[in-house]
C-alpha atoms as a PDB file:
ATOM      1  CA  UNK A   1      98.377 121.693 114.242  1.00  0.00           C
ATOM      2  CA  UNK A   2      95.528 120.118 115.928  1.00  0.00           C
ATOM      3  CA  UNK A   3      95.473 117.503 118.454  1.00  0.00           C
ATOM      4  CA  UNK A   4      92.014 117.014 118.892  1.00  0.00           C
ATOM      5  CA  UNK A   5      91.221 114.182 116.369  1.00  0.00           C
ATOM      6  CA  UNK A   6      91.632 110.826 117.400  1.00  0.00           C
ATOM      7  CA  UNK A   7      91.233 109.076 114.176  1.00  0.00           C
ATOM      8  CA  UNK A   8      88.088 107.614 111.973  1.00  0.00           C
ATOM      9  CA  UNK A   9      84.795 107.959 113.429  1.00  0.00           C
ATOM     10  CA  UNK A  10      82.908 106.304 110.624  1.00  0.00           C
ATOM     11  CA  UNK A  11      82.621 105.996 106.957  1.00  0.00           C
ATOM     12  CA  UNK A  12      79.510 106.555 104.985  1.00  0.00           C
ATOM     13  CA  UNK A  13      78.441 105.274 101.850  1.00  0.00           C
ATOM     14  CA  UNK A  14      75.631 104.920  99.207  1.00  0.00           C
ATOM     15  CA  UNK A  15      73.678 101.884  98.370  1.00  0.00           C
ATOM     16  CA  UNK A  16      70.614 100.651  96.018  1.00  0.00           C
ATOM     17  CA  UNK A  17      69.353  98.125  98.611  1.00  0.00           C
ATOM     18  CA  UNK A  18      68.905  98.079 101.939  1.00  0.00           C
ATOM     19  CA  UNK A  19      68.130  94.323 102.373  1.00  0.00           C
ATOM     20  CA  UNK A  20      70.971  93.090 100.272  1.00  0.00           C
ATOM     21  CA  UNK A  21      73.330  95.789 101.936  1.00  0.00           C
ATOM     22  CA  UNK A  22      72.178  94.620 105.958  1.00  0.00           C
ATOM     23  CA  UNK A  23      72.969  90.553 105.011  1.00  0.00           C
ATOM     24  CA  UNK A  24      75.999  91.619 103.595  1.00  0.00           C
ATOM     25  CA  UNK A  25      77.488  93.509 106.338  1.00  0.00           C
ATOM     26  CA  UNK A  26      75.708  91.624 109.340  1.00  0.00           C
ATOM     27  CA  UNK A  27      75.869  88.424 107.487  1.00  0.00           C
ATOM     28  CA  UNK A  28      79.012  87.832 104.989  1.00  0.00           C
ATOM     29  CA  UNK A  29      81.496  90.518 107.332  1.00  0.00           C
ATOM     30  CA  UNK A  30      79.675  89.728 110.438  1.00  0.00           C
ATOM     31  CA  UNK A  31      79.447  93.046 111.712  1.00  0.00           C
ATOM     32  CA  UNK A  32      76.845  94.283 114.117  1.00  0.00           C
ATOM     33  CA  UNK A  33      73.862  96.665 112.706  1.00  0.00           C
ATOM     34  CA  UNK A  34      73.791  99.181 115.857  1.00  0.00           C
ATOM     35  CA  UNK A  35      71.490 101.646 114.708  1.00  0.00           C
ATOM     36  CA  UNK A  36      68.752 101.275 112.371  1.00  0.00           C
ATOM     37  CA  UNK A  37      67.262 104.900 111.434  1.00  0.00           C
ATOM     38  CA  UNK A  38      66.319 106.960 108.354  1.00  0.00           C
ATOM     39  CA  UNK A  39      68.271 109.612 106.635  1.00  0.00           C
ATOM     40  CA  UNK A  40      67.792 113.022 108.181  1.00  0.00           C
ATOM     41  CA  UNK A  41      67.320 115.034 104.492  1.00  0.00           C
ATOM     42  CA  UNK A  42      65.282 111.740 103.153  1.00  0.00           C
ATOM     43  CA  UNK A  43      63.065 110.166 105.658  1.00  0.00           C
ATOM     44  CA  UNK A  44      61.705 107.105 102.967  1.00  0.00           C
ATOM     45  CA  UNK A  45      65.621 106.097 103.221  1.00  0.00           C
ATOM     46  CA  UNK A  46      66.761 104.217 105.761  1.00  0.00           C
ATOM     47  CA  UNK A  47      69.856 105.231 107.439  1.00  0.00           C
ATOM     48  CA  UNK A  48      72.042 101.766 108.768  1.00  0.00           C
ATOM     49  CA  UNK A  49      75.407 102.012 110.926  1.00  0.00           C
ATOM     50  CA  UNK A  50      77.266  98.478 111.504  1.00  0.00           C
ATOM     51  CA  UNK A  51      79.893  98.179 113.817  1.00  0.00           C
ATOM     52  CA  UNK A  52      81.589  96.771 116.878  1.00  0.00           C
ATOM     53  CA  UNK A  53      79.357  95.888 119.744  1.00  0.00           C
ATOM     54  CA  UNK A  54      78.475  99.242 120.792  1.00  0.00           C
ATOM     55  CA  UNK A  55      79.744 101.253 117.566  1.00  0.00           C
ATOM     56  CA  UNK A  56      82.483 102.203 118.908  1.00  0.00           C
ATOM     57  CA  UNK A  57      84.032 105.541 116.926  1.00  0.00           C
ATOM     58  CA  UNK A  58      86.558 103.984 114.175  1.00  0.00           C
ATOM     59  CA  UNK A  59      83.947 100.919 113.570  1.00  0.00           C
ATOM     60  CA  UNK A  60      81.390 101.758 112.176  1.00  0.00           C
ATOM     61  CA  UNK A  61      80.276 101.792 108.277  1.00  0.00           C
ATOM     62  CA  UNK A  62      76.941 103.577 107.435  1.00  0.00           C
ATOM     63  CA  UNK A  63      74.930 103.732 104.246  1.00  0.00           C
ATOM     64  CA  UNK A  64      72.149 105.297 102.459  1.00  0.00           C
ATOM     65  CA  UNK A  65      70.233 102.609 100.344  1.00  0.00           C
ATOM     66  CA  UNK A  66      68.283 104.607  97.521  1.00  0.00           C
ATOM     67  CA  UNK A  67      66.447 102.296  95.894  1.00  0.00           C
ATOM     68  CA  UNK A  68      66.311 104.194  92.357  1.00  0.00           C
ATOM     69  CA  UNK A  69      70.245 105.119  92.862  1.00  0.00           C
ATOM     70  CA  UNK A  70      72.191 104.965  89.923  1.00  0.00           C
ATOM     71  CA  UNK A  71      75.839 103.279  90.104  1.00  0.00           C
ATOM     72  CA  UNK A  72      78.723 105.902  91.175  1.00  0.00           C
ATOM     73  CA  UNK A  73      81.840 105.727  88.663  1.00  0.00           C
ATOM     74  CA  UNK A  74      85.254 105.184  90.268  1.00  0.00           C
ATOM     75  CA  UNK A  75      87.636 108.347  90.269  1.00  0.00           C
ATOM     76  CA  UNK A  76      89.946 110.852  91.350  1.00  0.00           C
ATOM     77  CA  UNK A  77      88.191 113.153  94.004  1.00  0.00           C
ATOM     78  CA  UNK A  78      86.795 110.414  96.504  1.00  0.00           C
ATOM     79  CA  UNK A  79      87.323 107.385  98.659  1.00  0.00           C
ATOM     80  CA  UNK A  80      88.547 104.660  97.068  1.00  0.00           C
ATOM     81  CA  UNK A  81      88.859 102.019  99.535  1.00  0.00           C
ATOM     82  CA  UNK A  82      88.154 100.958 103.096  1.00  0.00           C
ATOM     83  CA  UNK A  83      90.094  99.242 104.909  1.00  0.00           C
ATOM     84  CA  UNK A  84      89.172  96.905 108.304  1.00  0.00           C
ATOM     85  CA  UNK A  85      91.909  95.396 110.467  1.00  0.00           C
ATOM     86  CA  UNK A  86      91.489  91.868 111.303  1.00  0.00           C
ATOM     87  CA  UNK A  87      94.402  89.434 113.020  1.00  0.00           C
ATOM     88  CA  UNK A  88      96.948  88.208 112.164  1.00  0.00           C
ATOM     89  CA  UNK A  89      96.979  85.334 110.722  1.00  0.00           C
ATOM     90  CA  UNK A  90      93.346  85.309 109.520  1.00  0.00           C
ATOM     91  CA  UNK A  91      93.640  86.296 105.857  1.00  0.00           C
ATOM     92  CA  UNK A  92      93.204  82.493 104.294  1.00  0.00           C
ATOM     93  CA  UNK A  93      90.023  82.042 106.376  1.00  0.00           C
ATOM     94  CA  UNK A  94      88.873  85.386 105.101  1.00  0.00           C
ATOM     95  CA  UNK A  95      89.021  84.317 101.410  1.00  0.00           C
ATOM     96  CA  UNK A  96      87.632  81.083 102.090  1.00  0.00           C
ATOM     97  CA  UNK A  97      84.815  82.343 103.221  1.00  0.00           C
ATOM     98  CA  UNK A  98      84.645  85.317 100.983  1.00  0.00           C
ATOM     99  CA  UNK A  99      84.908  82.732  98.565  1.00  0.00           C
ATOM    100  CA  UNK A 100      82.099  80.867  99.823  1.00  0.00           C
ATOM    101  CA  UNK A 101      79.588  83.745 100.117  1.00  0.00           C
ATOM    102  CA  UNK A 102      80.682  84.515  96.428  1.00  0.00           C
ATOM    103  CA  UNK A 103      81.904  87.697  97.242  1.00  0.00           C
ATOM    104  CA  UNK A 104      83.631  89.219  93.653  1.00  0.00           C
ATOM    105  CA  UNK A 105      87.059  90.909  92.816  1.00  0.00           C
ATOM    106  CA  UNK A 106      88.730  89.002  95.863  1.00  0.00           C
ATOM    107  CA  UNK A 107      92.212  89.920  95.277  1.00  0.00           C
ATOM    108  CA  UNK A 108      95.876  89.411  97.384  1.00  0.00           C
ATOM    109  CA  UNK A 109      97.788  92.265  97.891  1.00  0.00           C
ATOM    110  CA  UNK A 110      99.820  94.078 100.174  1.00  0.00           C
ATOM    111  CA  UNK A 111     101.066  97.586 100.651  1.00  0.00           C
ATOM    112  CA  UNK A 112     103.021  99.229 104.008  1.00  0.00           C
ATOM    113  CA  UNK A 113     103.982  95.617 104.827  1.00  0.00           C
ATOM    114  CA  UNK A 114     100.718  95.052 105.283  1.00  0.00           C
ATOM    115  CA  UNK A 115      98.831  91.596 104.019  1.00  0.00           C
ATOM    116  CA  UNK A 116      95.446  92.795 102.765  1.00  0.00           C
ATOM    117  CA  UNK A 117      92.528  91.048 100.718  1.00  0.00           C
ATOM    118  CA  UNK A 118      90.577  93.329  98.471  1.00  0.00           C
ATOM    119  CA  UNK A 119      86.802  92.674  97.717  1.00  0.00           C
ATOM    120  CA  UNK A 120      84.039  94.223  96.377  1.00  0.00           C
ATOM    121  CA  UNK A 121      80.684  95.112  97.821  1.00  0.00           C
ATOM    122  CA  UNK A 122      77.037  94.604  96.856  1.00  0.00           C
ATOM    123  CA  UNK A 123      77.262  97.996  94.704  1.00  0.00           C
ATOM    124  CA  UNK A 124      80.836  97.753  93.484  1.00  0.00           C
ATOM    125  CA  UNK A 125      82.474  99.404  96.557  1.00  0.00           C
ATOM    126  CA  UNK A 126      85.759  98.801  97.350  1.00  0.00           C
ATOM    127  CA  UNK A 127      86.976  97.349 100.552  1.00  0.00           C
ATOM    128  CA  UNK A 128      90.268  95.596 101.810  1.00  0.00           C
ATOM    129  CA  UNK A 129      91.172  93.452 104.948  1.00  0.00           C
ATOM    130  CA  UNK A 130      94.243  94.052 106.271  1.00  0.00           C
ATOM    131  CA  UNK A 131      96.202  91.884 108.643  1.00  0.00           C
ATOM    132  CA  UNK A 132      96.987  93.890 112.214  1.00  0.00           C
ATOM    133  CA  UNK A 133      99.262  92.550 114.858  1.00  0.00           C
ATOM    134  CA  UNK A 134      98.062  93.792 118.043  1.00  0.00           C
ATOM    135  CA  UNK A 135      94.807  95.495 117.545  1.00  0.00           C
ATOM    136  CA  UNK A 136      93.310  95.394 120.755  1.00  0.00           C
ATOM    137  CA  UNK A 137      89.831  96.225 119.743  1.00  0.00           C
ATOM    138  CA  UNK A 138      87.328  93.331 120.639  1.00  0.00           C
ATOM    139  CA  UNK A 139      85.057  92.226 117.438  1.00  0.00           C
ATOM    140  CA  UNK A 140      81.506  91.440 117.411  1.00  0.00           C
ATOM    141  CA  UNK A 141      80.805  88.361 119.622  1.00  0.00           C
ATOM    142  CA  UNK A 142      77.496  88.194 118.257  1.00  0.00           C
ATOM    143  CA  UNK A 143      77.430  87.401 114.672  1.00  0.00           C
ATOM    144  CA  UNK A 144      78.471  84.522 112.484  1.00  0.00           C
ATOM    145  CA  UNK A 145      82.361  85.165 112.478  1.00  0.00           C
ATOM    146  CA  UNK A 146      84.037  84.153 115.928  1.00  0.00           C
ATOM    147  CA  UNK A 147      85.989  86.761 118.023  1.00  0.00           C
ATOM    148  CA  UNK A 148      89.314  84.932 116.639  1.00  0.00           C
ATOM    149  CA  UNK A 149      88.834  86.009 113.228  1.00  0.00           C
ATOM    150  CA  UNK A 150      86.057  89.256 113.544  1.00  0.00           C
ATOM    151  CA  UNK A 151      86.923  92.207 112.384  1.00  0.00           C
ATOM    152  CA  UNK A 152      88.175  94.769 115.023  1.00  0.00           C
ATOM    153  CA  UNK A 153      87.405  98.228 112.829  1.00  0.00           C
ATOM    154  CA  UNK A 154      88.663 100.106 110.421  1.00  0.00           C
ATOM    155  CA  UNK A 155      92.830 100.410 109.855  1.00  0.00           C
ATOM    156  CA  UNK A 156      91.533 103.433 107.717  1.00  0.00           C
ATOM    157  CA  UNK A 157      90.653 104.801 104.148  1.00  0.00           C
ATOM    158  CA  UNK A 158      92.482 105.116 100.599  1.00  0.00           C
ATOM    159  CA  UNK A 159      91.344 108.777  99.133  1.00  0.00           C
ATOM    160  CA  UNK A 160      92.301 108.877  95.297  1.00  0.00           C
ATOM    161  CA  UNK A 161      93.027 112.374  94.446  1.00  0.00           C
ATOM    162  CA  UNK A 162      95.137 113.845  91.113  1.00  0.00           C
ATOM    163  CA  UNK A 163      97.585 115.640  93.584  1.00  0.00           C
ATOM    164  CA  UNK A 164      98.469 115.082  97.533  1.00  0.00           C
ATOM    165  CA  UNK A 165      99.755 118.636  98.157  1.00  0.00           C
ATOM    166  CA  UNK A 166      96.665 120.478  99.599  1.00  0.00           C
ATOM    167  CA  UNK A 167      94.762 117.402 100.799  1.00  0.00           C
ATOM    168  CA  UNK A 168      98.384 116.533 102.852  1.00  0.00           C
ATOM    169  CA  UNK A 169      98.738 119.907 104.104  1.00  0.00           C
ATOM    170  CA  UNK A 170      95.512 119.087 104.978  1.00  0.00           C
ATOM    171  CA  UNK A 171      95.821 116.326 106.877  1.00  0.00           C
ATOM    172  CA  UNK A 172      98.566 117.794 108.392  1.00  0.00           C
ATOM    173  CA  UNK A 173      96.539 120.901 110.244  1.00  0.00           C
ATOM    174  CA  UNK A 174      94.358 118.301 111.489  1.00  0.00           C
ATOM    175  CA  UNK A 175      97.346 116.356 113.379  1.00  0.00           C
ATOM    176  CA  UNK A 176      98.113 113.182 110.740  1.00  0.00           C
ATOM    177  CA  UNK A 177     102.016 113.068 110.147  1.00  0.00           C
ATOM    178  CA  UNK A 178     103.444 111.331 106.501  1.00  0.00           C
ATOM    179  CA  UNK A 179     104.975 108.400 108.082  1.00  0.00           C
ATOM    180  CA  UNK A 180     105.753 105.620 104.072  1.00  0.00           C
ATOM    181  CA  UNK A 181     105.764 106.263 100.656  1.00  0.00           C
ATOM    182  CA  UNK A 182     105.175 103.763  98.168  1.00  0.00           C
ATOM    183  CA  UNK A 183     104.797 104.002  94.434  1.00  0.00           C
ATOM    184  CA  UNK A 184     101.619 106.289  93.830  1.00  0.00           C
ATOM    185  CA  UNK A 185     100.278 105.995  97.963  1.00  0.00           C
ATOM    186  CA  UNK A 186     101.509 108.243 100.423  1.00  0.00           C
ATOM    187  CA  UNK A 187     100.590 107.009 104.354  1.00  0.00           C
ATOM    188  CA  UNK A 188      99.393 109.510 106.859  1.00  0.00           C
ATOM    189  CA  UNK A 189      98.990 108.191 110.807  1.00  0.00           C
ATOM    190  CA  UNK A 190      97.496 110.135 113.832  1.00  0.00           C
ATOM    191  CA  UNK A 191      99.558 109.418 117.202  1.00  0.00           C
ATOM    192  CA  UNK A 192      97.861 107.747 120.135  1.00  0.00           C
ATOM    193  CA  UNK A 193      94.401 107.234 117.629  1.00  0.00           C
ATOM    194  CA  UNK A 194      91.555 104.559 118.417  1.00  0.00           C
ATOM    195  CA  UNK A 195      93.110 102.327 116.524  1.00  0.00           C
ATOM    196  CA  UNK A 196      91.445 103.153 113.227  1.00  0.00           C
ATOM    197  CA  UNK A 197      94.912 105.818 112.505  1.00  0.00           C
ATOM    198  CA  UNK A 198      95.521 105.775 108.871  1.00  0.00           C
ATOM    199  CA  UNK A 199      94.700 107.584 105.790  1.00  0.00           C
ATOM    200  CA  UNK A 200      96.976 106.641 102.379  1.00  0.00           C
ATOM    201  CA  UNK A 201      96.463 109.357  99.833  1.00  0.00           C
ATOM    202  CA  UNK A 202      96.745 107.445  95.950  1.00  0.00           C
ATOM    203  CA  UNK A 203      97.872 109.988  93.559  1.00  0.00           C
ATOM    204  CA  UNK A 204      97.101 110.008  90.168  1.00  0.00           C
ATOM    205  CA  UNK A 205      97.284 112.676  88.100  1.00  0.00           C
ATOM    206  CA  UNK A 206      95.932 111.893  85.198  1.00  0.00           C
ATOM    207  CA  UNK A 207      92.722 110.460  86.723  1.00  0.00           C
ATOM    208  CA  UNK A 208      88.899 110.853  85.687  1.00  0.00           C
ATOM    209  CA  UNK A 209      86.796 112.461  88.154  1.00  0.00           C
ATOM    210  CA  UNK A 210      84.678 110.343  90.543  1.00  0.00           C
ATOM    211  CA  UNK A 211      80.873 110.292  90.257  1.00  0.00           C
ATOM    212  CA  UNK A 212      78.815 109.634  93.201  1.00  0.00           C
ATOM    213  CA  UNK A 213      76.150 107.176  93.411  1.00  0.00           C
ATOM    214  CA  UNK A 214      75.737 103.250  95.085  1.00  0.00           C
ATOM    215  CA  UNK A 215      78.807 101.906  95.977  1.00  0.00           C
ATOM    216  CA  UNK A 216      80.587 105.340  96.828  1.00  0.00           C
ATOM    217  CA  UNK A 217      81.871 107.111  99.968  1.00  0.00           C
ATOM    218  CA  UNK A 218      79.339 110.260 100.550  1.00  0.00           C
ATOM    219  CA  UNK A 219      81.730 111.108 103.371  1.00  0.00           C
ATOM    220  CA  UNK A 220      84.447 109.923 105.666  1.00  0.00           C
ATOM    221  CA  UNK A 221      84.278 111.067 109.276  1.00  0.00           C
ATOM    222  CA  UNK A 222      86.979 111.796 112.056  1.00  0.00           C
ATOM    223  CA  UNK A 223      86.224 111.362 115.608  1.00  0.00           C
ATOM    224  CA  UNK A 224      86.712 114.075 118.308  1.00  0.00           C
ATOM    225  CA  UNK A 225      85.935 113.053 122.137  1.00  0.00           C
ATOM    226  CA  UNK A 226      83.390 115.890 122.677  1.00  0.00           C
ATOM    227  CA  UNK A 227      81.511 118.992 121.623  1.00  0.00           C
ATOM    228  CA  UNK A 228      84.008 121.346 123.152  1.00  0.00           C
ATOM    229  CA  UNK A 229      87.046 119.586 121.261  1.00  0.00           C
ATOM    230  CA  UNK A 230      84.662 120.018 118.441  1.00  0.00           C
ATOM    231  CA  UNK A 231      84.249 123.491 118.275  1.00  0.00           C
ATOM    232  CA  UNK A 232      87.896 123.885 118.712  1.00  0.00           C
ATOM    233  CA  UNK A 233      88.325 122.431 115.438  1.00  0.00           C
ATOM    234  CA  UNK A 234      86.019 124.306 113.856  1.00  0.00           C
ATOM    235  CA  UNK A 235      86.984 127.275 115.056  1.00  0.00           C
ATOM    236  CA  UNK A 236      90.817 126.445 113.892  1.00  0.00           C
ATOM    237  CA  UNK A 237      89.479 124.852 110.422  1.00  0.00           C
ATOM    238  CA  UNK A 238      87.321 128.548 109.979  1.00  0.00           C
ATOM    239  CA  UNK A 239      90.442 130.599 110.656  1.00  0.00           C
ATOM    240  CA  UNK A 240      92.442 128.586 108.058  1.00  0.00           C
ATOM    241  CA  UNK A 241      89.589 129.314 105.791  1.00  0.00           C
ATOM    242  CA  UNK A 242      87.520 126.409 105.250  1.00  0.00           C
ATOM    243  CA  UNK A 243      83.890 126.521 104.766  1.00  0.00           C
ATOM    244  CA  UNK A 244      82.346 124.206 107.506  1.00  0.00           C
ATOM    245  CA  UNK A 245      79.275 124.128 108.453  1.00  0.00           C
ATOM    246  CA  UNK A 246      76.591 124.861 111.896  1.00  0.00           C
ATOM    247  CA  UNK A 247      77.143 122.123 114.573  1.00  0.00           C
ATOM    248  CA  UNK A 248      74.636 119.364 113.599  1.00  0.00           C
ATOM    249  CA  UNK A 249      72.723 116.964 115.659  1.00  0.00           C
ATOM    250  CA  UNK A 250      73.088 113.353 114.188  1.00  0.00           C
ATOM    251  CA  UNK A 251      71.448 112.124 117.317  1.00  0.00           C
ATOM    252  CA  UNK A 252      74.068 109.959 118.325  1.00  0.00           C
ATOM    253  CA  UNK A 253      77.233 112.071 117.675  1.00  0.00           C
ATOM    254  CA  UNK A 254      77.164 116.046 116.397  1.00  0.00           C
ATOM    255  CA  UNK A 255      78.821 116.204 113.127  1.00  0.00           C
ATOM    256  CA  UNK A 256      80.343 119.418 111.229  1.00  0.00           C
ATOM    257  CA  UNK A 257      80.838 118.748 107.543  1.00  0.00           C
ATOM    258  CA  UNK A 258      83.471 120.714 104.712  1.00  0.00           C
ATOM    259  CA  UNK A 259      84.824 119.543 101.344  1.00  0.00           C
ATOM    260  CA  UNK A 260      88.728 118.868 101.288  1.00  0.00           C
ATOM    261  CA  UNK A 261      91.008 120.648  98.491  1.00  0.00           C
ATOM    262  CA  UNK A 262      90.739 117.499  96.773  1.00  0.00           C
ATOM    263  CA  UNK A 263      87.125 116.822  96.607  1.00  0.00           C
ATOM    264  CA  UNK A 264      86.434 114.459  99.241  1.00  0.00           C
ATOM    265  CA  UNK A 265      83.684 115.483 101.803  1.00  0.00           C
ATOM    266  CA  UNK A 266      84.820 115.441 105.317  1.00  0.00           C
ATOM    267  CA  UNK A 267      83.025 115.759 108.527  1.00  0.00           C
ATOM    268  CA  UNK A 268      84.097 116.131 112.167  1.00  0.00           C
ATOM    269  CA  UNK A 269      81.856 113.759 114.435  1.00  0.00           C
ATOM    270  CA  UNK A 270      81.786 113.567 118.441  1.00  0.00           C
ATOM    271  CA  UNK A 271      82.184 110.551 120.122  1.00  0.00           C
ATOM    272  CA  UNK A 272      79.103 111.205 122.448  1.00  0.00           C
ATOM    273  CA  UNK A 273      76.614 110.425 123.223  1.00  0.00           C
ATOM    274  CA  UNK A 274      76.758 107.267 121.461  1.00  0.00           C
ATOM    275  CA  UNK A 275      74.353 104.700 120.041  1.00  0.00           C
ATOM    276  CA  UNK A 276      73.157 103.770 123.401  1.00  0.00           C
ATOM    277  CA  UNK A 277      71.915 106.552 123.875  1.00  0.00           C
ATOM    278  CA  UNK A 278      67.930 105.449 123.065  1.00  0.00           C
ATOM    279  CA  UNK A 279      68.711 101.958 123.064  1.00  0.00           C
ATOM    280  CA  UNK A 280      69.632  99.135 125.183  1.00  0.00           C
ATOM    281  CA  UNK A 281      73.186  98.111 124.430  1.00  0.00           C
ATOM    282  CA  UNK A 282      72.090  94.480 124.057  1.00  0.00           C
ATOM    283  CA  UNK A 283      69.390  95.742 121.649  1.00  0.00           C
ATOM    284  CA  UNK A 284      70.975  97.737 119.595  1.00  0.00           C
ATOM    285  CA  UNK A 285      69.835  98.827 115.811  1.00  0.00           C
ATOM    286  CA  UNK A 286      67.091  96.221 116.475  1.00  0.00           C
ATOM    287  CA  UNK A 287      64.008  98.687 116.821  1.00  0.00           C
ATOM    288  CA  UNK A 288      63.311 101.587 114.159  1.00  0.00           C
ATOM    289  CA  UNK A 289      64.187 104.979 115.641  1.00  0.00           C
ATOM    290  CA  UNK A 290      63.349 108.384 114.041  1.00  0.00           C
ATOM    291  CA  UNK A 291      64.748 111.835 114.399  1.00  0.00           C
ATOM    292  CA  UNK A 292      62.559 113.481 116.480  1.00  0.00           C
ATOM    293  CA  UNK A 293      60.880 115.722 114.015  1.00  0.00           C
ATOM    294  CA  UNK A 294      59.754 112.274 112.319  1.00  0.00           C
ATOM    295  CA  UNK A 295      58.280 110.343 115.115  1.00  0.00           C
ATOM    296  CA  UNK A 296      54.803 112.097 114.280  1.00  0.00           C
ATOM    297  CA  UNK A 297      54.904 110.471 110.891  1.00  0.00           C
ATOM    298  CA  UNK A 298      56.392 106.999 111.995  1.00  0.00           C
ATOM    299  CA  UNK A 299      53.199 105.110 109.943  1.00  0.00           C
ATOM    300  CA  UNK A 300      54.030 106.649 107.033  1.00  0.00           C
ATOM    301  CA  UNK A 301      57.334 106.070 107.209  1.00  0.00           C
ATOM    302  CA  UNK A 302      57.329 102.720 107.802  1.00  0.00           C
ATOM    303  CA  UNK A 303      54.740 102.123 105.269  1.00  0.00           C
ATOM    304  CA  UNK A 304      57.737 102.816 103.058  1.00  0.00           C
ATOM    305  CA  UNK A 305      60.491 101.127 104.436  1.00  0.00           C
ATOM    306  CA  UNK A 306      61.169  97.416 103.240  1.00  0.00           C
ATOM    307  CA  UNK A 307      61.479  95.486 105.757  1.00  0.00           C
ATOM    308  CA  UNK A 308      65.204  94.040 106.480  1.00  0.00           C
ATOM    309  CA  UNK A 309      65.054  92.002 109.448  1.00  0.00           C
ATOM    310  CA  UNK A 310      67.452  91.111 112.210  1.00  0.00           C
END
């Protein structure tokens, strides 16, 4: 069993616009944009990661917007849900203002004793609040929703899958333990995580397969402290036959990437160096950076970018 993961390191998703997706996650969540780059595989796509104040590993969401993206198709093989932790206590002012921004699909619910609110995002995608006593994890103080009520990160992902047994085995290796059952959703929990520590598997057999497209997870990402605790994994995922892939540089963490039993892509991201590493903390995701294979063709690029503003 591994050790080395410490939880979520971020979650990234697909989107048909980029300006509609940065108002609603800097704007109507009142998260922080701390990186604002392109896609390394698309340059003419912008590439935005919202988070805590510094993006902190287990805060931050990233998307894709393709602008000519058709919309994904909700499934069995995939993330269904994200879920942020926000305090106690705060769940009435969330759907107030949820309400307010005319946010759809706002929903009550709870599951593992947990108060959540469901919602939907711009594309369709499905997120939840949950209620956390005791997060310690300081929200944005820089947005339009106070400390008191911010979000603090993720509490973790739902993958829907048609059965948990390889996908919990799984999870397993990489050092989650099955701590509740309930109905169709099994809860796994890393010890001594960052605080984003959970993964519920909901299992349904007889479900369609997902399609990708906006408003789907590409890929969910666990965090590791470094590039040595990295390779470790690797190494141990390789023996237990996996198919992962070359150390990557992402620029601001070094990712490793393979597809889980059930479908859903995972990837293995450092915590270092960070998104501070070509940027001011108290400018961050203001200016556009580029890989640096792109920064010869930063006119062109821009020329295609639409602009999205603060």
């Amino acid at each position: 069993m591994l050790t080395q993961i410490k939880g979520l390191h971020h979650v990234t998703s697909m989107a048909a616009d980029a300006v509609e997706n940065n108002r609603f996650f800097t704007g109507t969540l009142g998260l922080r944009r701390v990186k604002k780059t392109v896609n390394f595989d698309a340059p003419d796509v912008y590439h935005l990661y919202y988070g805590d104040e510094r993006g902190n590993a287990g805060s931050v969401m990233t998307y894709f917007p393709f602008p000519n993206i058709g919309k994904g198709a909700r499934g069995a093989g995939e993330v269904a849900e994200t879920v942020f932790s926000i305090p106690k206590g705060t769940l009435k002012f969330w759907q107030e203002r949820l309400g307010a921004e005319g946010v759809k699909e706002l929903a009550d619910y709870s599951l593992f004793g947990e108060e959540r609110l469901r919602f939907a995002g711009p594309d369709g995608d499905t997120f939840a609040l949950a209620e956390v006593d005791g997060d310690q994890r300081a929200p944005f103080d820089g947005g339009p929703v106070a400390v008191s009520e911010g979000i603090h990160g993720f509490r973790g992902v739902t993958m829907r899958l048609r059965d948990e047994g390889a996908t919990g085995e799984l999870l397993q290796f990489m050092g989650y333990q099955p701590v509740d059952r309930h109905g169709d959703f099994v809860r796994y929990a890393v010890p001594g995580g960052n605080g984003a520590d959970y993964i519920d598997l909901e299992v349904l057999p007889g479900a369609k397969g997902a399609q990708q497209g906006a408003g789907s997870v590409h890929h969910v990402a666990f965090a590791v402290d470094d590039r040595a605790a990295q390779l470790e994994v690797r190494k141990a995922l390789l023996d237990t036959g996996y198919q992962v892939t070359p150390v990557i540089d992402r620029d601001y963490f070094f990712a490793i990437y393979f597809r889980t039993p059930g479908g859903v892509l995972f990837e293995i991201a450092t915590n270092e160096p960070g998104f501070d590493r070509d940027e001011d903390t108290a400018h961050l995701g203001e200016a556009l950076k580029l890989p640096t294979r792109y920064e010869p063709y930063r006119s062109q690029i821009e020329a295609q970018l639409v602009p999205i503003g603060n």
